[in-house]
PDB file of N, CA and C in Angstrom:
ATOM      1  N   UNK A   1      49.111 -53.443  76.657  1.00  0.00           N
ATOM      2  CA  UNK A   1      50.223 -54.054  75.963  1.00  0.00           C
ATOM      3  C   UNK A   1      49.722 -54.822  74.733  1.00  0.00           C
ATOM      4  N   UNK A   2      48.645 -55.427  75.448  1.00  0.00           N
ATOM      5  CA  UNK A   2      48.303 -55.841  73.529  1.00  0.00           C
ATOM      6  C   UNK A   2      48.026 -55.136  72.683  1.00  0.00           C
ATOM      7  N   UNK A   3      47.273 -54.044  73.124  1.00  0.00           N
ATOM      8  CA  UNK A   3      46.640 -53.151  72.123  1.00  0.00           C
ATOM      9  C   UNK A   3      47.832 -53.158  71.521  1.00  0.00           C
ATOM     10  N   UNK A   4      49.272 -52.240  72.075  1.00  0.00           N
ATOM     11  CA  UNK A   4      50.566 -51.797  71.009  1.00  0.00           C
ATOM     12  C   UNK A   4      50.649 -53.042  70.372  1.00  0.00           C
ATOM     13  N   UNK A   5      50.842 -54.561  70.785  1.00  0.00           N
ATOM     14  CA  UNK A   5      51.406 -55.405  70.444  1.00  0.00           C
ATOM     15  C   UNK A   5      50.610 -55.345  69.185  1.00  0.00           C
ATOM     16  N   UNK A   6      49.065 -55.366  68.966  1.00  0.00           N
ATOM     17  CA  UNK A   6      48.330 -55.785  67.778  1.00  0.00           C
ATOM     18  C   UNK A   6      48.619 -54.254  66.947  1.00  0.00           C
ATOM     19  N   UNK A   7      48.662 -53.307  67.521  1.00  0.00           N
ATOM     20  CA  UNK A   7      49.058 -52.522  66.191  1.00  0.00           C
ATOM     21  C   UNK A   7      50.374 -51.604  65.619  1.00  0.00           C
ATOM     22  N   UNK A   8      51.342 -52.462  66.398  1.00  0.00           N
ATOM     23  CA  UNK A   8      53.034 -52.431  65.738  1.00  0.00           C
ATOM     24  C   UNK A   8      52.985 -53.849  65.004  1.00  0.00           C
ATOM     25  N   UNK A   9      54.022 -53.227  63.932  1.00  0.00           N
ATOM     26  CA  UNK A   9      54.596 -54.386  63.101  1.00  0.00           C
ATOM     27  C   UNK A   9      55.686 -55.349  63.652  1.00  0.00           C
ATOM     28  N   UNK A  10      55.012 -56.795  63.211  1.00  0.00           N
ATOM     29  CA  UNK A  10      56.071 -57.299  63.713  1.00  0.00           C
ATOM     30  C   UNK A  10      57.813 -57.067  63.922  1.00  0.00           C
ATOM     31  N   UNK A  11      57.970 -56.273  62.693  1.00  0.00           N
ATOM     32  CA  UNK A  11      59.468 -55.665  62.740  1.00  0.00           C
ATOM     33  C   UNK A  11      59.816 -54.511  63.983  1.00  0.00           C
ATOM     34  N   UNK A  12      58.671 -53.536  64.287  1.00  0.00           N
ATOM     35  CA  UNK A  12      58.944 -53.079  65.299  1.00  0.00           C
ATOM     36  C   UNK A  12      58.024 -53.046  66.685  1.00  0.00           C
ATOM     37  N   UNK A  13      57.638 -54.167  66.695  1.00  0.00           N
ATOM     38  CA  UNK A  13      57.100 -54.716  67.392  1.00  0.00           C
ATOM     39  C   UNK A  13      57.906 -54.299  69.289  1.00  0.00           C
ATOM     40  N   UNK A  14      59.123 -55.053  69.154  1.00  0.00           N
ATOM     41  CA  UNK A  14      60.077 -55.015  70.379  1.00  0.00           C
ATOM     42  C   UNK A  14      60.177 -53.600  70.840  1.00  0.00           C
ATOM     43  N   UNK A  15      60.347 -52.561  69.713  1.00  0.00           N
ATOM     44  CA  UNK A  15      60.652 -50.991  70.335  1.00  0.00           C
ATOM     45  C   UNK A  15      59.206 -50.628  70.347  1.00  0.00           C
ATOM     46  N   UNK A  16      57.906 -50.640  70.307  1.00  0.00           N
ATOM     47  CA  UNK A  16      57.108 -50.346  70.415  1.00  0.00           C
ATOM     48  C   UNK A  16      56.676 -50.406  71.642  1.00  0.00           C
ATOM     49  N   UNK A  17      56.824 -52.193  72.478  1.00  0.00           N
ATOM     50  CA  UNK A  17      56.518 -52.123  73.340  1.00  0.00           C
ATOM     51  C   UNK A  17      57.417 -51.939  74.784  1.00  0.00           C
ATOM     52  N   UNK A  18      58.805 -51.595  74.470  1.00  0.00           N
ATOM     53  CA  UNK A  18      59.485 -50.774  75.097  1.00  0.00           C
ATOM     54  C   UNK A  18      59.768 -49.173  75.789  1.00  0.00           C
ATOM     55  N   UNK A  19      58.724 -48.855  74.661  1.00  0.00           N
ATOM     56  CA  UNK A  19      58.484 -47.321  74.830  1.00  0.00           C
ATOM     57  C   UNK A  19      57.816 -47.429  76.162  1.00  0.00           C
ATOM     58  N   UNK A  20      56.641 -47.933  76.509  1.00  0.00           N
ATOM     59  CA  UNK A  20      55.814 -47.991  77.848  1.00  0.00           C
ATOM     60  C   UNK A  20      56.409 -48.050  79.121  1.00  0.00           C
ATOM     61  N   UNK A  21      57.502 -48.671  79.315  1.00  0.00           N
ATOM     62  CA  UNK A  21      58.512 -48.636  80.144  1.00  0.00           C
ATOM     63  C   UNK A  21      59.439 -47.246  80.355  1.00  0.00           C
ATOM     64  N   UNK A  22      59.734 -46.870  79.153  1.00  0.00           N
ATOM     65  CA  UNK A  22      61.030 -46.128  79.134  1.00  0.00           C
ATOM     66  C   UNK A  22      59.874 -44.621  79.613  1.00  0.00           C
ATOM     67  N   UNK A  23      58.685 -44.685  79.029  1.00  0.00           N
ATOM     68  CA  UNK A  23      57.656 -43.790  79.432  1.00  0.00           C
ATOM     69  C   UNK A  23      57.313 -43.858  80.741  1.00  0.00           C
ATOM     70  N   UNK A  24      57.606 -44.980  81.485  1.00  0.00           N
ATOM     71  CA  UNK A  24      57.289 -44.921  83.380  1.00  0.00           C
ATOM     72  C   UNK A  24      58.594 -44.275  83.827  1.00  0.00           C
ATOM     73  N   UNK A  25      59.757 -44.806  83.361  1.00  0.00           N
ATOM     74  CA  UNK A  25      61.281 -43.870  83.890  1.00  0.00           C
ATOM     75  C   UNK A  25      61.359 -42.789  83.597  1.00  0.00           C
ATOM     76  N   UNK A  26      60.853 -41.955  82.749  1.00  0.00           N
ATOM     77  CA  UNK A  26      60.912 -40.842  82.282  1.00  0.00           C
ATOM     78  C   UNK A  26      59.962 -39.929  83.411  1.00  0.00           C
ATOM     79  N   UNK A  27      58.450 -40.797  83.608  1.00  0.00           N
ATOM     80  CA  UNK A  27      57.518 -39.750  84.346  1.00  0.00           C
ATOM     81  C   UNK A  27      58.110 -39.804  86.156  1.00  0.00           C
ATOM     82  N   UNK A  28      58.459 -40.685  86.200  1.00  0.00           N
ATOM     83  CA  UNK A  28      59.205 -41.216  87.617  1.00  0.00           C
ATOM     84  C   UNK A  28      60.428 -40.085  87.933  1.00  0.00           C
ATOM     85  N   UNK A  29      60.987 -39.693  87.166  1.00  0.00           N
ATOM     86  CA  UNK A  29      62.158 -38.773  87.004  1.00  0.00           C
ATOM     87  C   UNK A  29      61.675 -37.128  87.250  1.00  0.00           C
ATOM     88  N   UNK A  30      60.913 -36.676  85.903  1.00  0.00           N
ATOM     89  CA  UNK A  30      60.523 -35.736  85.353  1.00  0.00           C
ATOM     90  C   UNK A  30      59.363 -35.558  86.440  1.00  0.00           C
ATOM     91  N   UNK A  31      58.076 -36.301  87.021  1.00  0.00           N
ATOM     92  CA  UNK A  31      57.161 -35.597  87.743  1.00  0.00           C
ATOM     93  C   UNK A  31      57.880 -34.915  88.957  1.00  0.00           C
ATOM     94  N   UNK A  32      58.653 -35.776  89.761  1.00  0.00           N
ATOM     95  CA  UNK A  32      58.461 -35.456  91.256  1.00  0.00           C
ATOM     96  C   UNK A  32      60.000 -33.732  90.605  1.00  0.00           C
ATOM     97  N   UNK A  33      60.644 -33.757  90.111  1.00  0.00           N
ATOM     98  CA  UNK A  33      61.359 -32.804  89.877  1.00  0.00           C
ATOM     99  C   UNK A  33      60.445 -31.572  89.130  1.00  0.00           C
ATOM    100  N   UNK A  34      59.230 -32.112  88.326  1.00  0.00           N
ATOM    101  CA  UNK A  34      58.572 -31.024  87.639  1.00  0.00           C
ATOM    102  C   UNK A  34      57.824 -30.105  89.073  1.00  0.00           C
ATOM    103  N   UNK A  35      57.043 -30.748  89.846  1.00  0.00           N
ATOM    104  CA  UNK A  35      56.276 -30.874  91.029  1.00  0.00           C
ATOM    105  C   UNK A  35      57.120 -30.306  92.083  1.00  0.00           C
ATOM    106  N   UNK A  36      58.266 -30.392  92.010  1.00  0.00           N
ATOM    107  CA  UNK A  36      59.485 -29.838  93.447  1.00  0.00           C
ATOM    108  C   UNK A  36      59.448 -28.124  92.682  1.00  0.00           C
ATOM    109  N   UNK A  37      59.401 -27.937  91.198  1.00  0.00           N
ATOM    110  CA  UNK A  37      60.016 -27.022  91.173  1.00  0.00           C
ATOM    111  C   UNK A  37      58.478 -25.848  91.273  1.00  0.00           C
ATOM    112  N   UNK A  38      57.499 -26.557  90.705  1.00  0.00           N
ATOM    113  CA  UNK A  38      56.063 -25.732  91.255  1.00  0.00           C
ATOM    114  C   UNK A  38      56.373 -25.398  92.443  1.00  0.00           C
ATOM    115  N   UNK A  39      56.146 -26.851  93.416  1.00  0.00           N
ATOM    116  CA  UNK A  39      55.751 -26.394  94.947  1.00  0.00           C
ATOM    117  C   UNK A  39      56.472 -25.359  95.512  1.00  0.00           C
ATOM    118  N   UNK A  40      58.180 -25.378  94.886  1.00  0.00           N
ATOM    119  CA  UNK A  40      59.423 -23.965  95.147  1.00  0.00           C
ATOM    120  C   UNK A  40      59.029 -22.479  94.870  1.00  0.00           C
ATOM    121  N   UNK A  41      58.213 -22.584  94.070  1.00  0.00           N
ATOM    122  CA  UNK A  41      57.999 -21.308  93.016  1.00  0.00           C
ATOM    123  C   UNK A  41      56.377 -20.654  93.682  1.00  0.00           C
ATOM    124  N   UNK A  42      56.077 -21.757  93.696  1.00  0.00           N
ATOM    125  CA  UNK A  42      54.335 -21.230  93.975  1.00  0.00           C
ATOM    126  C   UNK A  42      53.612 -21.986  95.120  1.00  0.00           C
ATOM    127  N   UNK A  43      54.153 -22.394  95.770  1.00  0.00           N
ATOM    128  CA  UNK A  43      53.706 -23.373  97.156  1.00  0.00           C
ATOM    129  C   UNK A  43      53.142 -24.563  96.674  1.00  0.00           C
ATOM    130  N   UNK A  44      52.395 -25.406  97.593  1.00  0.00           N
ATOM    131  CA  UNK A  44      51.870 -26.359  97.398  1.00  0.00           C
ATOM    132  C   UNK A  44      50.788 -26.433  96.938  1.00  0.00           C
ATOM    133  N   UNK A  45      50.006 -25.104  96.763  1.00  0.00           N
ATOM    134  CA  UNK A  45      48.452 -25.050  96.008  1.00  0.00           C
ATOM    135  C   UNK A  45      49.194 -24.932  94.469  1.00  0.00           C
ATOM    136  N   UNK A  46      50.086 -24.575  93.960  1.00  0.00           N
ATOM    137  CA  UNK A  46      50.683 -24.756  92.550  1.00  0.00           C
ATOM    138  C   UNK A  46      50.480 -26.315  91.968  1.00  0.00           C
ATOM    139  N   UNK A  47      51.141 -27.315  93.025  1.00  0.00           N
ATOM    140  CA  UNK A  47      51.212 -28.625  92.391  1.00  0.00           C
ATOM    141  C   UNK A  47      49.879 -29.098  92.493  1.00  0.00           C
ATOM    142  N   UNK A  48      49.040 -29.190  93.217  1.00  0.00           N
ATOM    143  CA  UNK A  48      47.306 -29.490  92.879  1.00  0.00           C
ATOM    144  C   UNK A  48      47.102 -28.634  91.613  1.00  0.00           C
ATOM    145  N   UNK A  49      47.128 -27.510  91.437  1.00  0.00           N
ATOM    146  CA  UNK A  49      46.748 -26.976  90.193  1.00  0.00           C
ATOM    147  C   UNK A  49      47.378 -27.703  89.051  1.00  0.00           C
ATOM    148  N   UNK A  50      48.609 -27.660  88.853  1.00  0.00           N
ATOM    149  CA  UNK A  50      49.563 -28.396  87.856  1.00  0.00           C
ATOM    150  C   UNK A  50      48.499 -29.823  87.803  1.00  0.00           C
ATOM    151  N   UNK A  51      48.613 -30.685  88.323  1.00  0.00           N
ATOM    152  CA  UNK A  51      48.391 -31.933  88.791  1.00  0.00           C
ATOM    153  C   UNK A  51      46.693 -31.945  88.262  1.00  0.00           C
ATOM    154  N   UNK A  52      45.963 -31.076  88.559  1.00  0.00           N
ATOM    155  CA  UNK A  52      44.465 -30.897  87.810  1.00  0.00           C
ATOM    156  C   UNK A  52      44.639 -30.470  86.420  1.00  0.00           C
ATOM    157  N   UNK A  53      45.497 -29.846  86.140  1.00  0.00           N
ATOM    158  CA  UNK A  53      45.702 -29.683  84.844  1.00  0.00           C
ATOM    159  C   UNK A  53      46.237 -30.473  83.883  1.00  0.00           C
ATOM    160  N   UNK A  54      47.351 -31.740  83.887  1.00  0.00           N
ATOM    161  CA  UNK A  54      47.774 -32.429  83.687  1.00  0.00           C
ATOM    162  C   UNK A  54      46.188 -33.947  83.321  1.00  0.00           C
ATOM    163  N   UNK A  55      45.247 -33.666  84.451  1.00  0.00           N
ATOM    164  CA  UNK A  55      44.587 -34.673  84.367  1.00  0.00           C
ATOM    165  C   UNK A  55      43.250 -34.400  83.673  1.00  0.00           C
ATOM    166  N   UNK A  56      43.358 -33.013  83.348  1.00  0.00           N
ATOM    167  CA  UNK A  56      41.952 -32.679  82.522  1.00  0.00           C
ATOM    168  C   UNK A  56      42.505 -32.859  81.112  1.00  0.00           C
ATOM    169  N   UNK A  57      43.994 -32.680  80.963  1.00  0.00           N
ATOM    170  CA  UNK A  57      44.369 -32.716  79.711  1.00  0.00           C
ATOM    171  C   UNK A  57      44.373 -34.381  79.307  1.00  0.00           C
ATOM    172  N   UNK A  58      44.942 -35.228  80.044  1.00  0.00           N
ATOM    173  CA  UNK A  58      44.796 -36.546  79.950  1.00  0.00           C
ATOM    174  C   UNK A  58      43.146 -37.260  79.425  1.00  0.00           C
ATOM    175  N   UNK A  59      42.505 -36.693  80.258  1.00  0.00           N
ATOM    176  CA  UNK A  59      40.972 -36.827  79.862  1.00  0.00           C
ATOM    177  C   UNK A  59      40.382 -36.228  78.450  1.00  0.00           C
ATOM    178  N   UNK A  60      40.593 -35.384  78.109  1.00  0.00           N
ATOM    179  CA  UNK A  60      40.546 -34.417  76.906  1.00  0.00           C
ATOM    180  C   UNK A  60      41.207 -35.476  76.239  1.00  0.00           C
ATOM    181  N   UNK A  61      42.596 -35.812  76.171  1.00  0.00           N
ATOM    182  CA  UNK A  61      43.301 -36.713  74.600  1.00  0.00           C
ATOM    183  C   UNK A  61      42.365 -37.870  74.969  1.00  0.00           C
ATOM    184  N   UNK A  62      42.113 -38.813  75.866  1.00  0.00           N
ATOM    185  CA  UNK A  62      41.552 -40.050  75.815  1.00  0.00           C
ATOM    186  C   UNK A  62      39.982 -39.721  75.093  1.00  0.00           C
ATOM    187  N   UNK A  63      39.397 -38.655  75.682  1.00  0.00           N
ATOM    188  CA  UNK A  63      38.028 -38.432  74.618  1.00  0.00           C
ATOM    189  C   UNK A  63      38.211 -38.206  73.587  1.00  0.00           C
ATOM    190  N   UNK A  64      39.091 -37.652  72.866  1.00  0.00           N
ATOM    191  CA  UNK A  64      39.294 -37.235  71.413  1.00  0.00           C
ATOM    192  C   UNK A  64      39.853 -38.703  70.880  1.00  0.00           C
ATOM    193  N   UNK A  65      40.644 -39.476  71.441  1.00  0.00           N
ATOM    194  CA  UNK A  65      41.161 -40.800  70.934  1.00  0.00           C
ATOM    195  C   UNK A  65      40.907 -42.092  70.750  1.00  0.00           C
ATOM    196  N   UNK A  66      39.211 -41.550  71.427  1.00  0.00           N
ATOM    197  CA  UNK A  66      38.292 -42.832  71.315  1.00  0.00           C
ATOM    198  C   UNK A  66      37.231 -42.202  70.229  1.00  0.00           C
ATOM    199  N   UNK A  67      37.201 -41.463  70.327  1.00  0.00           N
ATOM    200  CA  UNK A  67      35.838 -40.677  69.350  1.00  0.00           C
ATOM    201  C   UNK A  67      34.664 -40.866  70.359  1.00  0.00           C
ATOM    202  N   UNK A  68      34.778 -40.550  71.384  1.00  0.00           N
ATOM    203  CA  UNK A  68      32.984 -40.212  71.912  1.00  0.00           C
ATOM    204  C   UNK A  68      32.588 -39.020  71.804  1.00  0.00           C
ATOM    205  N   UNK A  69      30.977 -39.619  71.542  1.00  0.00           N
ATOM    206  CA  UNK A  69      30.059 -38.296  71.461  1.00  0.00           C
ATOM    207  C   UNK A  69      30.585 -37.340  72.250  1.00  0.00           C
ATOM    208  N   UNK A  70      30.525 -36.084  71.936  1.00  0.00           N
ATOM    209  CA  UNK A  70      29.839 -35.276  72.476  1.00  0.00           C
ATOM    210  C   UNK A  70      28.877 -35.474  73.686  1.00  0.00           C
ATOM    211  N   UNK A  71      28.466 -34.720  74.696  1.00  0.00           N
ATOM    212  CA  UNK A  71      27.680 -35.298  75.698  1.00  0.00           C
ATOM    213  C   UNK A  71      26.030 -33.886  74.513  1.00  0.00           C
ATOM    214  N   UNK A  72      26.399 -33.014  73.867  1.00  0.00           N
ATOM    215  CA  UNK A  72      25.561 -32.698  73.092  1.00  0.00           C
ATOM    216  C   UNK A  72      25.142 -33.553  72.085  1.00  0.00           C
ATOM    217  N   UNK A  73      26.191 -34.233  71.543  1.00  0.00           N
ATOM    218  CA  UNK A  73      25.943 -35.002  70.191  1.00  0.00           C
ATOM    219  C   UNK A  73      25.325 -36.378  70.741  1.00  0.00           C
ATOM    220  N   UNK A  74      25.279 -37.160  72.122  1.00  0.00           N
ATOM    221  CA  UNK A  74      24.858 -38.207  72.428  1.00  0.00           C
ATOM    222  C   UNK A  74      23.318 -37.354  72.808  1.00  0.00           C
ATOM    223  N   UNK A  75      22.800 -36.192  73.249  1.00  0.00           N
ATOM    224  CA  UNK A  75      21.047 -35.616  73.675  1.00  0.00           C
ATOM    225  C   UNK A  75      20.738 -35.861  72.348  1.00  0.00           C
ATOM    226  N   UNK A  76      21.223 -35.374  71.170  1.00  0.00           N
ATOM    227  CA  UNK A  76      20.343 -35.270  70.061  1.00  0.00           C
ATOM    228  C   UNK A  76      20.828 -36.466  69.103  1.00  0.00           C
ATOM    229  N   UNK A  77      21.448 -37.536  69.718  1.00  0.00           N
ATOM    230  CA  UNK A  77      21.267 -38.667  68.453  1.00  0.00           C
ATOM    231  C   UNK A  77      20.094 -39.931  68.507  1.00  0.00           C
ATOM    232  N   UNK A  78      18.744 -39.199  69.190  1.00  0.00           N
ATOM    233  CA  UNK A  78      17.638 -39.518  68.924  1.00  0.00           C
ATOM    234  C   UNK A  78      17.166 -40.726  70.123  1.00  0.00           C
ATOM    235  N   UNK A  79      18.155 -40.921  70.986  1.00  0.00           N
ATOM    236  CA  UNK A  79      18.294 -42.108  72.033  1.00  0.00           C
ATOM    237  C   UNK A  79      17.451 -41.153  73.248  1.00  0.00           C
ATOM    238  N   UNK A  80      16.374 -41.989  73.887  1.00  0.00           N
ATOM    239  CA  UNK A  80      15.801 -41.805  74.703  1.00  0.00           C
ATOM    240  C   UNK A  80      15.692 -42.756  75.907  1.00  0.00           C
ATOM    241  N   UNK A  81      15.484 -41.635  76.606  1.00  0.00           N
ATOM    242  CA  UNK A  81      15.418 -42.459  78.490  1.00  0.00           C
ATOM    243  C   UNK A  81      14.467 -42.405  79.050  1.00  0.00           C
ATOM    244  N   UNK A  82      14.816 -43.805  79.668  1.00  0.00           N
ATOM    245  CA  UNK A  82      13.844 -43.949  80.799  1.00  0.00           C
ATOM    246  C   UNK A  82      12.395 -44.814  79.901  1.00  0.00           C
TER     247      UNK A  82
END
């Protein structure tokens, strides 16, 4: 919450940090109905798949949105172990 708070403007400050909320009612709604309609369609090994997929993608935007190395680009930026 601070993070949004420090980088919305004070003018939209209030809808900025409203979104985070309206983003828990939305996934609260939308998962267990997204997840009913897998498990209907493709059993219950569907929603583990969905559900691994959902969380590799989550992982993927948070690495791209922090900027970390590479786990190649951190071997060769000259840092040694041990």
């Amino acid at each position: 919450m601070t993070w949004v708070a420090g980088l919305a403007s004070s003018t939209n400050r209030a809808s900025a940090l409203s979104l985070r909320p309206a983003g828990n009612r939305l996934g609260q709604v939308a998962i267990p109905l997204t997840a009913g309609a897998v498990a209907g369609s493709t059993g219950a090994d569907g929603v583990f798949v969905l559900t691994g997929g959902l969380l590799a993608g989550a992982a993927a935007s948070t690495w791209r949105a922090l900027g970390w190395p590479k786990p190649a680009d951190a071997a060769t930026s000259g840092a040694k172990s041990g």
